[in-house]
N, C-alpha and C. Protein backbone atom coordinates (compact mmCIF):
# COMPACT_ATOMS: atom_id res chain seq x y z
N UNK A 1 0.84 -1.18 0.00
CA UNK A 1 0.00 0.00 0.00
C UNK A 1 0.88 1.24 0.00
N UNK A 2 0.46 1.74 -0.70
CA UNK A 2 1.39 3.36 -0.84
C UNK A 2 0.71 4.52 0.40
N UNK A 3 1.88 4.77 1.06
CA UNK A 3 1.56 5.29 2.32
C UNK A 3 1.57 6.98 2.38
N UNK A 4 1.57 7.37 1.20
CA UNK A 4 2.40 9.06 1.11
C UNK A 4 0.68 9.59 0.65
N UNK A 5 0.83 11.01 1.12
CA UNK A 5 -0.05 11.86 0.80
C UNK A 5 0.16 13.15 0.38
N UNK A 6 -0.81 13.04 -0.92
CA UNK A 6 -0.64 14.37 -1.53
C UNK A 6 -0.81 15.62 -1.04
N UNK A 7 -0.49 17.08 -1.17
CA UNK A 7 -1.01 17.62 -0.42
C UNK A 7 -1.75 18.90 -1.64
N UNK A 8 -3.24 18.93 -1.69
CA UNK A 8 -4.16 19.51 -2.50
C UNK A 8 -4.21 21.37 -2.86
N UNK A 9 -4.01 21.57 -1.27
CA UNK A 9 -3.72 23.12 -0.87
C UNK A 9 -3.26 23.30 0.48
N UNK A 10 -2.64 24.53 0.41
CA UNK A 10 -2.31 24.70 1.82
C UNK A 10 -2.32 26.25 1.82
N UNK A 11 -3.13 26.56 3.58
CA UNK A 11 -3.34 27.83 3.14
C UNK A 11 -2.84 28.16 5.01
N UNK A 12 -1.68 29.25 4.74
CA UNK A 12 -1.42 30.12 6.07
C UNK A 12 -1.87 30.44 7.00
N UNK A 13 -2.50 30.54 8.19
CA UNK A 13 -3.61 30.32 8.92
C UNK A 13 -2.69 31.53 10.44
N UNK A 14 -1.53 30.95 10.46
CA UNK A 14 -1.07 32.01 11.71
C UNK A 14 0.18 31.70 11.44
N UNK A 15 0.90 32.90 11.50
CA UNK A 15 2.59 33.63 11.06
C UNK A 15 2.67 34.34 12.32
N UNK A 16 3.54 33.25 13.21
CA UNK A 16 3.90 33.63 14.88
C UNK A 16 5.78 34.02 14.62
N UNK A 17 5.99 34.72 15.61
CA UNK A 17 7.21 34.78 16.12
C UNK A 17 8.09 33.39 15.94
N UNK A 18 7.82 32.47 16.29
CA UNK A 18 8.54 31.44 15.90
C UNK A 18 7.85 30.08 15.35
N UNK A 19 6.31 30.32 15.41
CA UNK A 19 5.77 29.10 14.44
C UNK A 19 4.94 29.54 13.52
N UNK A 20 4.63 28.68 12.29
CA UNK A 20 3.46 29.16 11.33
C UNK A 20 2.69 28.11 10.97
N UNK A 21 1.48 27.91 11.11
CA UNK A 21 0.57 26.97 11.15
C UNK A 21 -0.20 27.03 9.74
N UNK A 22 -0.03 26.06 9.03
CA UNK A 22 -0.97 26.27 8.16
C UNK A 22 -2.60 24.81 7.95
N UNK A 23 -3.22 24.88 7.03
CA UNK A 23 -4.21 24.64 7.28
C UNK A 23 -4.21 23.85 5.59
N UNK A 24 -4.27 22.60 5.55
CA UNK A 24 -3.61 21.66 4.20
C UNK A 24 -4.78 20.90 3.59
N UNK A 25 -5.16 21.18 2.79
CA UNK A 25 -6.06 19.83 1.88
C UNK A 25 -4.96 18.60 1.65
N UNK A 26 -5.59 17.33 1.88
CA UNK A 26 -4.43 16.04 1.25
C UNK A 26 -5.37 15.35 0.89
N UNK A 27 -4.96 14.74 -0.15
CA UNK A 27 -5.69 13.51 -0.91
C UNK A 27 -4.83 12.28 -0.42
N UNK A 28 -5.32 11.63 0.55
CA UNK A 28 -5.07 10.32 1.38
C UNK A 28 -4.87 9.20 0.06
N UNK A 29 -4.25 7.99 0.64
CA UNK A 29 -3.62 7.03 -0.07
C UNK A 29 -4.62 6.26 -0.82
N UNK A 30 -6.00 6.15 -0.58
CA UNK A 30 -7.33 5.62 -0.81
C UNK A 30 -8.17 6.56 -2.12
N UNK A 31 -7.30 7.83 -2.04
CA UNK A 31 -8.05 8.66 -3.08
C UNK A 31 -8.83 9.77 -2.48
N UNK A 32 -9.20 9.77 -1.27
CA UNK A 32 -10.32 10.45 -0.70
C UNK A 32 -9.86 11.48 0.35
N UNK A 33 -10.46 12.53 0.41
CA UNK A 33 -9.46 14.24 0.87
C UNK A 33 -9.72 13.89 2.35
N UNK A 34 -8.96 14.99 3.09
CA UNK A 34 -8.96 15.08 4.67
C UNK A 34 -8.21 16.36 4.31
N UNK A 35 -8.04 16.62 5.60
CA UNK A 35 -6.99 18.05 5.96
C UNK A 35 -5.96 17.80 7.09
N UNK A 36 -5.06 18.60 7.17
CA UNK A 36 -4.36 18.53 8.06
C UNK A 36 -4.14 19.94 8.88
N UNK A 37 -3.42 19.93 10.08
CA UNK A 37 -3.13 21.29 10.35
C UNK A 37 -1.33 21.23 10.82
N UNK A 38 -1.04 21.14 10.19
CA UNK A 38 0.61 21.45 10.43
C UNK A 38 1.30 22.94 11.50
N UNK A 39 1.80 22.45 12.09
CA UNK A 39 3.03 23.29 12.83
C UNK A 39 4.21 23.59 11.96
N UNK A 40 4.61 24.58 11.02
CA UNK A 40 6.24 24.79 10.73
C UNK A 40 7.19 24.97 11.81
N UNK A 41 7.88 24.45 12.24
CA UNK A 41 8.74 24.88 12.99
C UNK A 41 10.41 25.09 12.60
N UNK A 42 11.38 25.74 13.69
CA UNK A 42 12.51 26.28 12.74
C UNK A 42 13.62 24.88 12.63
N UNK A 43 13.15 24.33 13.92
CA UNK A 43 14.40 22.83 14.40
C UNK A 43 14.54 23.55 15.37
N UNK A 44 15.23 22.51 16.00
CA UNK A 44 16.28 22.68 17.51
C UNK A 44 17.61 21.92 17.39
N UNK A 45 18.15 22.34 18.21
CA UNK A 45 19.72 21.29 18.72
C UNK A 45 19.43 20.67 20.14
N UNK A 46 19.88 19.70 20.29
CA UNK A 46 20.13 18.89 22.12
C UNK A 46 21.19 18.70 22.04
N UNK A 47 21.58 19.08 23.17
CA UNK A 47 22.95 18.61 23.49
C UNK A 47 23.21 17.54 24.53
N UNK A 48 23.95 17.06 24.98
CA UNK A 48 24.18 15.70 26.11
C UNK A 48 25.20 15.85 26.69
N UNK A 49 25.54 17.16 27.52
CA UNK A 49 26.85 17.84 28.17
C UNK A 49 27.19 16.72 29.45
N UNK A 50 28.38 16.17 28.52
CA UNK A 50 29.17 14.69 29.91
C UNK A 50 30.47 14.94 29.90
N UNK A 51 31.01 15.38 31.25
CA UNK A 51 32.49 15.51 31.80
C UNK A 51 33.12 13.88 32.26
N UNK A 52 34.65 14.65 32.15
CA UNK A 52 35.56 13.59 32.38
C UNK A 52 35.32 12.57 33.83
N UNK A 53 34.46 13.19 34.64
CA UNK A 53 34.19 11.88 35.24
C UNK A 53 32.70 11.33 35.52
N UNK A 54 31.91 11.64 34.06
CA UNK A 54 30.62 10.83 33.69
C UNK A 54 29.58 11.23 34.23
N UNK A 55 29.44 12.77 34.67
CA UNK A 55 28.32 13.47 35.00
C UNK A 55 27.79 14.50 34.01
N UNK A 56 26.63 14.15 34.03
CA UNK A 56 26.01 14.76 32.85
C UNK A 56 24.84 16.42 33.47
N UNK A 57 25.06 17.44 32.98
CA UNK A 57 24.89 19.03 33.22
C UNK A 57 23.38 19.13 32.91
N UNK A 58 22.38 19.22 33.40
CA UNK A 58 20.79 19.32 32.78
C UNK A 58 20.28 20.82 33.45
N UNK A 59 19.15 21.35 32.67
CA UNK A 59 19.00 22.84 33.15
C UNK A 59 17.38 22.52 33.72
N UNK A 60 17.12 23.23 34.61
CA UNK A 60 15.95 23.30 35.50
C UNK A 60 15.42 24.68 34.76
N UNK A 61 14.59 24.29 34.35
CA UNK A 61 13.34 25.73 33.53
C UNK A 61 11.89 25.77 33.57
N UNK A 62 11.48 27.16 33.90
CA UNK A 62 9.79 26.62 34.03
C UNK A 62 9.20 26.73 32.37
N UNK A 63 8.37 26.09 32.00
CA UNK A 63 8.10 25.74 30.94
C UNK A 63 6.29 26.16 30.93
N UNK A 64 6.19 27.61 30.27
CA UNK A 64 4.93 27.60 30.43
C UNK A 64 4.07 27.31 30.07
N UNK A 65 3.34 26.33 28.94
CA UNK A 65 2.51 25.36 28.93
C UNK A 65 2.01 24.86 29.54
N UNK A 66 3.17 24.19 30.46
CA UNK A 66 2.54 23.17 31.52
C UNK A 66 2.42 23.52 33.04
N UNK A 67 2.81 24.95 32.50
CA UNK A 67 2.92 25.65 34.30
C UNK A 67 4.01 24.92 35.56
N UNK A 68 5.27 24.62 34.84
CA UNK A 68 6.03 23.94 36.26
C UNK A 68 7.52 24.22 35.56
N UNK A 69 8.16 23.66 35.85
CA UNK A 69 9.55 23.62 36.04
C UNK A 69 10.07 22.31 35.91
N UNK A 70 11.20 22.31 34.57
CA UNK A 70 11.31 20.88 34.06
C UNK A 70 12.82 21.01 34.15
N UNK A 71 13.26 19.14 34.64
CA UNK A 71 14.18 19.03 34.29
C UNK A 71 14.98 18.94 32.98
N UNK A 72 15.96 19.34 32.04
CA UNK A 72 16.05 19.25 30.38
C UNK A 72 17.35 18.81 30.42
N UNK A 73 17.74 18.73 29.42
CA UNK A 73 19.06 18.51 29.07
C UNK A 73 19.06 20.10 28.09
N UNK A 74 20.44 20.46 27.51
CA UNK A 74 20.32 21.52 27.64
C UNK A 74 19.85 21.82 26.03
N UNK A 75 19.21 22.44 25.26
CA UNK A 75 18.44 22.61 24.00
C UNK A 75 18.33 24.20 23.58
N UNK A 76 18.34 24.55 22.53
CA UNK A 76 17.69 25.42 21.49
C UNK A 76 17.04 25.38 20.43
N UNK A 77 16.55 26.23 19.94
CA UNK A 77 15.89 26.79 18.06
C UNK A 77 16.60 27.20 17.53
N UNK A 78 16.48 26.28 16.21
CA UNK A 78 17.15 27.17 15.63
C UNK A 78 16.90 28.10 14.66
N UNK A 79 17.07 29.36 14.34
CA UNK A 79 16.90 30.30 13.19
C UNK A 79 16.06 29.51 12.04
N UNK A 80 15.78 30.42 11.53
CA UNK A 80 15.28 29.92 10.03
C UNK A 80 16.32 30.18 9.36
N UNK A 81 16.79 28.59 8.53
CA UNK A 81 18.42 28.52 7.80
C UNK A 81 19.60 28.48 8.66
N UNK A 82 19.53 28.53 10.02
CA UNK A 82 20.62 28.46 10.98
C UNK A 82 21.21 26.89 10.49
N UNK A 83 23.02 26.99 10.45
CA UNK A 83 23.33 25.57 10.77
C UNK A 83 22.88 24.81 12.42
N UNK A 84 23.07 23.31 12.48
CA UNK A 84 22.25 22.93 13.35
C UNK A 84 24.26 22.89 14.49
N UNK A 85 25.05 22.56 14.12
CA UNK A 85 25.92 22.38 14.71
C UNK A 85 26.75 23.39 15.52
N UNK A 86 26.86 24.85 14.80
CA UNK A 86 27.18 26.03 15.17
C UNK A 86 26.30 26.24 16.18
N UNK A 87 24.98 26.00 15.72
CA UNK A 87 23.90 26.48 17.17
C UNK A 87 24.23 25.64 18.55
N UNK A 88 24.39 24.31 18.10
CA UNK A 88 24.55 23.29 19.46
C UNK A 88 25.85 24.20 19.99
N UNK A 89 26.78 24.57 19.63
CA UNK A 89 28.30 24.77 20.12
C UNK A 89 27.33 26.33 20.80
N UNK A 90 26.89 27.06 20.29
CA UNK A 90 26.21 28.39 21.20
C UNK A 90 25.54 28.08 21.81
N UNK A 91 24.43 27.26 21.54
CA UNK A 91 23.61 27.03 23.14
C UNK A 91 23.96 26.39 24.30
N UNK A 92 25.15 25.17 23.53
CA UNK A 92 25.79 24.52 24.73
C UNK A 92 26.45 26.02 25.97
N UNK A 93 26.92 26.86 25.54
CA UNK A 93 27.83 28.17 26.03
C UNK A 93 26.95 28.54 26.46
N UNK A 94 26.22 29.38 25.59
CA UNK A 94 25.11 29.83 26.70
C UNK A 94 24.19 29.37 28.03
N UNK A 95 23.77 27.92 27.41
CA UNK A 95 23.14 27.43 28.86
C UNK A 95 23.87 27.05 29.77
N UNK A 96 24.62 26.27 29.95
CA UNK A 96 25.16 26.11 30.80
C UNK A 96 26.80 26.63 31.24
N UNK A 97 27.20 27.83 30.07
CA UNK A 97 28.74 28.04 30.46
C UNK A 97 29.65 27.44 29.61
N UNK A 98 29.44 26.10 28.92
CA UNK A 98 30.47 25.29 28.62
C UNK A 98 30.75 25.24 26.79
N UNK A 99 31.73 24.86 27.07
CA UNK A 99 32.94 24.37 25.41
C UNK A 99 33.12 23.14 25.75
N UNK A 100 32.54 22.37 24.28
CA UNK A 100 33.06 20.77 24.08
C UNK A 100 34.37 20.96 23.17
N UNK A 101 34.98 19.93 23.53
CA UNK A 101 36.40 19.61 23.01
C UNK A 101 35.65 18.58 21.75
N UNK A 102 34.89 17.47 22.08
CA UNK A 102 34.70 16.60 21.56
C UNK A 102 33.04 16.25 21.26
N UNK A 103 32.45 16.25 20.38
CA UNK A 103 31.21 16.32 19.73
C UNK A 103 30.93 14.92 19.20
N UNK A 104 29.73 14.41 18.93
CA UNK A 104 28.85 13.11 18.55
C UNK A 104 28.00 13.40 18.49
N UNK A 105 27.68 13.40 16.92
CA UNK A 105 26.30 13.58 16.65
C UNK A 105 25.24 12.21 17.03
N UNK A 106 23.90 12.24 17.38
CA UNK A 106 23.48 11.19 17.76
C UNK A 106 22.47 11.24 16.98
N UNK A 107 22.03 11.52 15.64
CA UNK A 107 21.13 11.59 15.30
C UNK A 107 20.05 12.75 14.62
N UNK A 108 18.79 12.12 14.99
CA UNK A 108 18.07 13.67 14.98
C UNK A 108 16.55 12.67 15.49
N UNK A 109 15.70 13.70 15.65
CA UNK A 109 14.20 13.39 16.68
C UNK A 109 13.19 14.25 15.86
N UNK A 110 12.25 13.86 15.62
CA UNK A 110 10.42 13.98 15.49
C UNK A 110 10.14 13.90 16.44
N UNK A 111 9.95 15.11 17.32
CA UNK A 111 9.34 15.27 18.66
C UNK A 111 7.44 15.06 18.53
N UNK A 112 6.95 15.59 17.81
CA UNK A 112 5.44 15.75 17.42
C UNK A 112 5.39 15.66 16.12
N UNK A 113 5.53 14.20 15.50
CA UNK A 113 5.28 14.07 13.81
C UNK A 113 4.09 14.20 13.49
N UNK A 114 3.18 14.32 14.96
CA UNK A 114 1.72 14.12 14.04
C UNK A 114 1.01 15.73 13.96
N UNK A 115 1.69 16.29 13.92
CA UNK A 115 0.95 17.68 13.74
C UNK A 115 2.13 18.70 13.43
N UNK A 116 3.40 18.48 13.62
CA UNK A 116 4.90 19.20 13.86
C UNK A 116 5.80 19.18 12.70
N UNK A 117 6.28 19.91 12.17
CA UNK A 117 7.65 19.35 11.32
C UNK A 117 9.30 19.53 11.95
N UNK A 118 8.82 20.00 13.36
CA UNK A 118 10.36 19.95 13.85
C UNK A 118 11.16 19.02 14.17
N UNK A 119 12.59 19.36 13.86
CA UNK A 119 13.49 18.33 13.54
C UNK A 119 14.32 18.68 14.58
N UNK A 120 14.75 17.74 15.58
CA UNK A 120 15.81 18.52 16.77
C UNK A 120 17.33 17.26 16.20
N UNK A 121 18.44 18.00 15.97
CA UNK A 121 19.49 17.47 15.93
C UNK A 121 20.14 17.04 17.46
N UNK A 122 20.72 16.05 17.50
CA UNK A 122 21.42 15.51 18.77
C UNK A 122 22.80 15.53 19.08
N UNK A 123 23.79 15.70 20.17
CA UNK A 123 24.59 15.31 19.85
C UNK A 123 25.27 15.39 21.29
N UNK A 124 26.39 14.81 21.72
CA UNK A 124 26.70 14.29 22.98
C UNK A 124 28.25 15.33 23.14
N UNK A 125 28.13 16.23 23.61
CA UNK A 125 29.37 16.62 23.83
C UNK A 125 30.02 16.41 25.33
N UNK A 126 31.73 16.02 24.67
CA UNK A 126 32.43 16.25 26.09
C UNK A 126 34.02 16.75 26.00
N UNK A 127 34.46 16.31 26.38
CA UNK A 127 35.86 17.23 26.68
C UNK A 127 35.48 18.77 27.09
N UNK A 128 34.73 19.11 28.42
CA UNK A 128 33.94 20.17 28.39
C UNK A 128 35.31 20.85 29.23
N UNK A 129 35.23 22.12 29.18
CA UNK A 129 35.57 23.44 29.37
C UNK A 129 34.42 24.30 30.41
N UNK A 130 34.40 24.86 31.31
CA UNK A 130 33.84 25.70 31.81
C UNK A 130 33.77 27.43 31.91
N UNK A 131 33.39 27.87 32.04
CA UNK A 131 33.33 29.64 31.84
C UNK A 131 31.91 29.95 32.64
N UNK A 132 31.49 30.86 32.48
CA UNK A 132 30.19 31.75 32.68
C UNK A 132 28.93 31.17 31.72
N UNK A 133 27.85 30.94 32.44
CA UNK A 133 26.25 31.04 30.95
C UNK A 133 26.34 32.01 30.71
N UNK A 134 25.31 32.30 29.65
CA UNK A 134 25.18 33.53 28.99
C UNK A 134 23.91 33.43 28.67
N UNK A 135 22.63 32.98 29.25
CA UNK A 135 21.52 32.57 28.43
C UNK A 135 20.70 33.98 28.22
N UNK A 136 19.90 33.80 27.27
CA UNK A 136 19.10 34.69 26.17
C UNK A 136 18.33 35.67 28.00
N UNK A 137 17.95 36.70 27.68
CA UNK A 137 17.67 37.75 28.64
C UNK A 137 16.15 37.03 29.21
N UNK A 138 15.56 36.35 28.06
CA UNK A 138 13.95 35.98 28.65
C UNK A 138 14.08 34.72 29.09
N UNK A 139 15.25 33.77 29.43
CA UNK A 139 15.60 32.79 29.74
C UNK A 139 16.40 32.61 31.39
N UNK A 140 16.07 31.88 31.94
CA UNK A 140 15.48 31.69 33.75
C UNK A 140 16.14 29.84 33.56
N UNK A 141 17.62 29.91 33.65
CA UNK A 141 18.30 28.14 34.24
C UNK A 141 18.70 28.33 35.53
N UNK A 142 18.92 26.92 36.34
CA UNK A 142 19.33 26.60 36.83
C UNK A 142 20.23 25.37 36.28
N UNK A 143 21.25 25.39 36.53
CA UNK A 143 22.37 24.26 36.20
C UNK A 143 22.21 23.14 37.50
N UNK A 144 21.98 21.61 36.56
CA UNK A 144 22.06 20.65 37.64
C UNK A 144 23.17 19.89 37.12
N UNK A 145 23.96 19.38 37.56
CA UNK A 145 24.96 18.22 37.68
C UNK A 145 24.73 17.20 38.62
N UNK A 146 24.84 15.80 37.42
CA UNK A 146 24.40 14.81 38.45
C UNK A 146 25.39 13.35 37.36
N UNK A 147 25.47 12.68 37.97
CA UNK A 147 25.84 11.39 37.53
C UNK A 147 24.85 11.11 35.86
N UNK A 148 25.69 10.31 34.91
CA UNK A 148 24.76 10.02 33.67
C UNK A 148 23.86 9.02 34.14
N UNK A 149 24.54 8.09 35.06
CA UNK A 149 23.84 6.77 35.22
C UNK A 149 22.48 7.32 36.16
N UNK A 150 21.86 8.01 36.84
CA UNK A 150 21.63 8.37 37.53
C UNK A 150 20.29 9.07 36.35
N UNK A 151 20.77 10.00 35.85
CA UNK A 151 19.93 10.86 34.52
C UNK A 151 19.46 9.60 34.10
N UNK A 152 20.02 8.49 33.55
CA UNK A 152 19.18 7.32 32.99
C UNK A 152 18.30 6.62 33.60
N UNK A 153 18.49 6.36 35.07
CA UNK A 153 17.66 5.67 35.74
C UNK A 153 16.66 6.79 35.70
N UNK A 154 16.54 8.11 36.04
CA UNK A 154 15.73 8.93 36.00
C UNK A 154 14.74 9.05 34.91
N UNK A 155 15.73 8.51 33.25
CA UNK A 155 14.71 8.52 32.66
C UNK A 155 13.56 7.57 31.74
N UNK A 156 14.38 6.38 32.83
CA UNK A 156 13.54 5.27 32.95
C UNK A 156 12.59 5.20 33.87
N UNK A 157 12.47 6.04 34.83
CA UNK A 157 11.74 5.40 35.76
C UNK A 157 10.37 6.86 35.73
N UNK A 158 10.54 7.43 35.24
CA UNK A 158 9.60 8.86 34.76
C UNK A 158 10.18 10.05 35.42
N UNK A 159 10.97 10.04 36.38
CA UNK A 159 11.32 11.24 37.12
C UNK A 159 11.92 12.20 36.08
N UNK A 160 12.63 12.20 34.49
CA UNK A 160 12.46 12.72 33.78
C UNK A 160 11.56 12.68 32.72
N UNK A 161 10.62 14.07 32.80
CA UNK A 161 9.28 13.68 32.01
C UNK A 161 9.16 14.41 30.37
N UNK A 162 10.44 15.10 30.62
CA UNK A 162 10.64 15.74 28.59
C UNK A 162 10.77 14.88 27.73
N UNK A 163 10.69 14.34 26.69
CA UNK A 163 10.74 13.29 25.64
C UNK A 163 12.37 13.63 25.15
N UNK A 164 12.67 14.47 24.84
CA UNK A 164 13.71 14.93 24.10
C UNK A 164 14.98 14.42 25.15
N UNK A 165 14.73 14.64 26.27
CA UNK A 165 15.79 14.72 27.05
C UNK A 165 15.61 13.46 27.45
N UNK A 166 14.57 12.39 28.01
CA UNK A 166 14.84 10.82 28.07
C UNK A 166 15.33 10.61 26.79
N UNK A 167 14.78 10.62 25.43
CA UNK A 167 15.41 9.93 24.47
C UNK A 167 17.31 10.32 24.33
N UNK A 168 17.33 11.42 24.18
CA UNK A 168 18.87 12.06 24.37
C UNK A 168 19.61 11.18 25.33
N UNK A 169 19.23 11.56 26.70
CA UNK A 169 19.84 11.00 27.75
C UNK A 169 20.56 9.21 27.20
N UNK A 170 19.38 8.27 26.96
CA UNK A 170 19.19 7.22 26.88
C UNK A 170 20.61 6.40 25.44
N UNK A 171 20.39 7.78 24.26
CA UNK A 171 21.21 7.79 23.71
C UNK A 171 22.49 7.73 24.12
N UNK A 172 22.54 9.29 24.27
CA UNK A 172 24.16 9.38 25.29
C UNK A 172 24.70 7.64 25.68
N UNK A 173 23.85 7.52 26.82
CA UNK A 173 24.04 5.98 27.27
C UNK A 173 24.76 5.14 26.35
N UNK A 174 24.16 4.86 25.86
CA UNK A 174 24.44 3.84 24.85
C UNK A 174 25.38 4.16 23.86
N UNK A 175 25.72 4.98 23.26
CA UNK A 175 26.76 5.64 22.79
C UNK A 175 28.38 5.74 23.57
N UNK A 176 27.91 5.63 24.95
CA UNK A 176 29.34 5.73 25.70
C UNK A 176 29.27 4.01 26.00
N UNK A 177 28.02 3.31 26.17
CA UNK A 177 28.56 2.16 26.54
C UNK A 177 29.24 0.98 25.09
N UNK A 178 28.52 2.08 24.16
CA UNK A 178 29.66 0.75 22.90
C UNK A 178 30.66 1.12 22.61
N UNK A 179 31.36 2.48 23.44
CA UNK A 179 32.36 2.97 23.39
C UNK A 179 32.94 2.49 24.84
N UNK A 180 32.62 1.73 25.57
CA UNK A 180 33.30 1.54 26.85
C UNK A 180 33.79 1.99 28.25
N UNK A 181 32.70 3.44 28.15
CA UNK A 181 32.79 4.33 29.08
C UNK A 181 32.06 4.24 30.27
N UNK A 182 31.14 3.04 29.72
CA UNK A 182 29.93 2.69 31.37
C UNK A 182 30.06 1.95 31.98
């Protein structure tokens, strides 16, 4: 069965500060129309900030959607046309202070494929460096440091409840353990 859908029209619906929603005719795989409502979004970067002795850096932020304060690993947006790698190396600095020596890309994530087109790039930095944050003026971290193994059990067991940052985290993991670091 051919699984792809056409898309008939698509018409602009809201042109936000950082998202644009539009509003899509598709002719489904069967022949027969529906609509969709899509999110454009710009992307993001994650990062997976792990020092030389296997503690991994996560930022405490309130997140207003959900009205609370989440644990993350540390993340940005990126520009429209921004590279995704230059951004990870600035947001890593900004949120939490730090310079990786050493970078791993891990991928990339469909956080919300069913309504979203954002694409968050991954990647595990270490050989970290410390300095000062610098985060954006409307931006409110706290820096946590804690063990990786520790972040994983966390985000197995729900005590981390962001998607981005269990899947990241979980990565990381596994990435250092076929490398021999766990």
């Amino acid at each position: 069965m051919e699984l792809g859908e056409k898309t008939l029209s698509s018409k602009l619906v809201y042109d936000g500060g950082l998202l644009k929603v539009y509003y899509d005719t598709v002719e489904l795989a069967n022949g027969a129309t529906s609509w969709r409502e899509v999110v454009r979004h710009p992307g993001a970067v994650v990062m997976v900030p792990v020092d030389d002795e296997g503690n991994v850096y996560l930022v405490r932020q309130y997140r207003y959607p959900y009205g609370r304060v989440l644990l993350e690993v540390p993340a940005g947006k990126l520009e429209y046309g921004e590279e995704p790698f230059p951004a990870a190396q600035r947001e890593l600095e900004e949120e939490i202070g730090a310079r990786a020596a050493r970078w791993t890309p891990m991928g990339e994530m469909m956080p919300t494929p069913g309504f979203c087109d954002e694409l968050q790039r991954v990647y595990l930095a270490r050989g970290l460096t410390f300095g000062a944050n610098h985060p954006d003026e409307d931006e409110f971290l706290e820096i946590v440091k804690l063990p990786l193994a520790q972040a994983r059990d966390m985000a197995v067991d729900g005590r981390l409840e962001d998607c981005k940052t269990v899947a990241a985290i979980l990565r990381a993991c596994c990435v250092m353990e076929r490398e021999g670091h766990e």
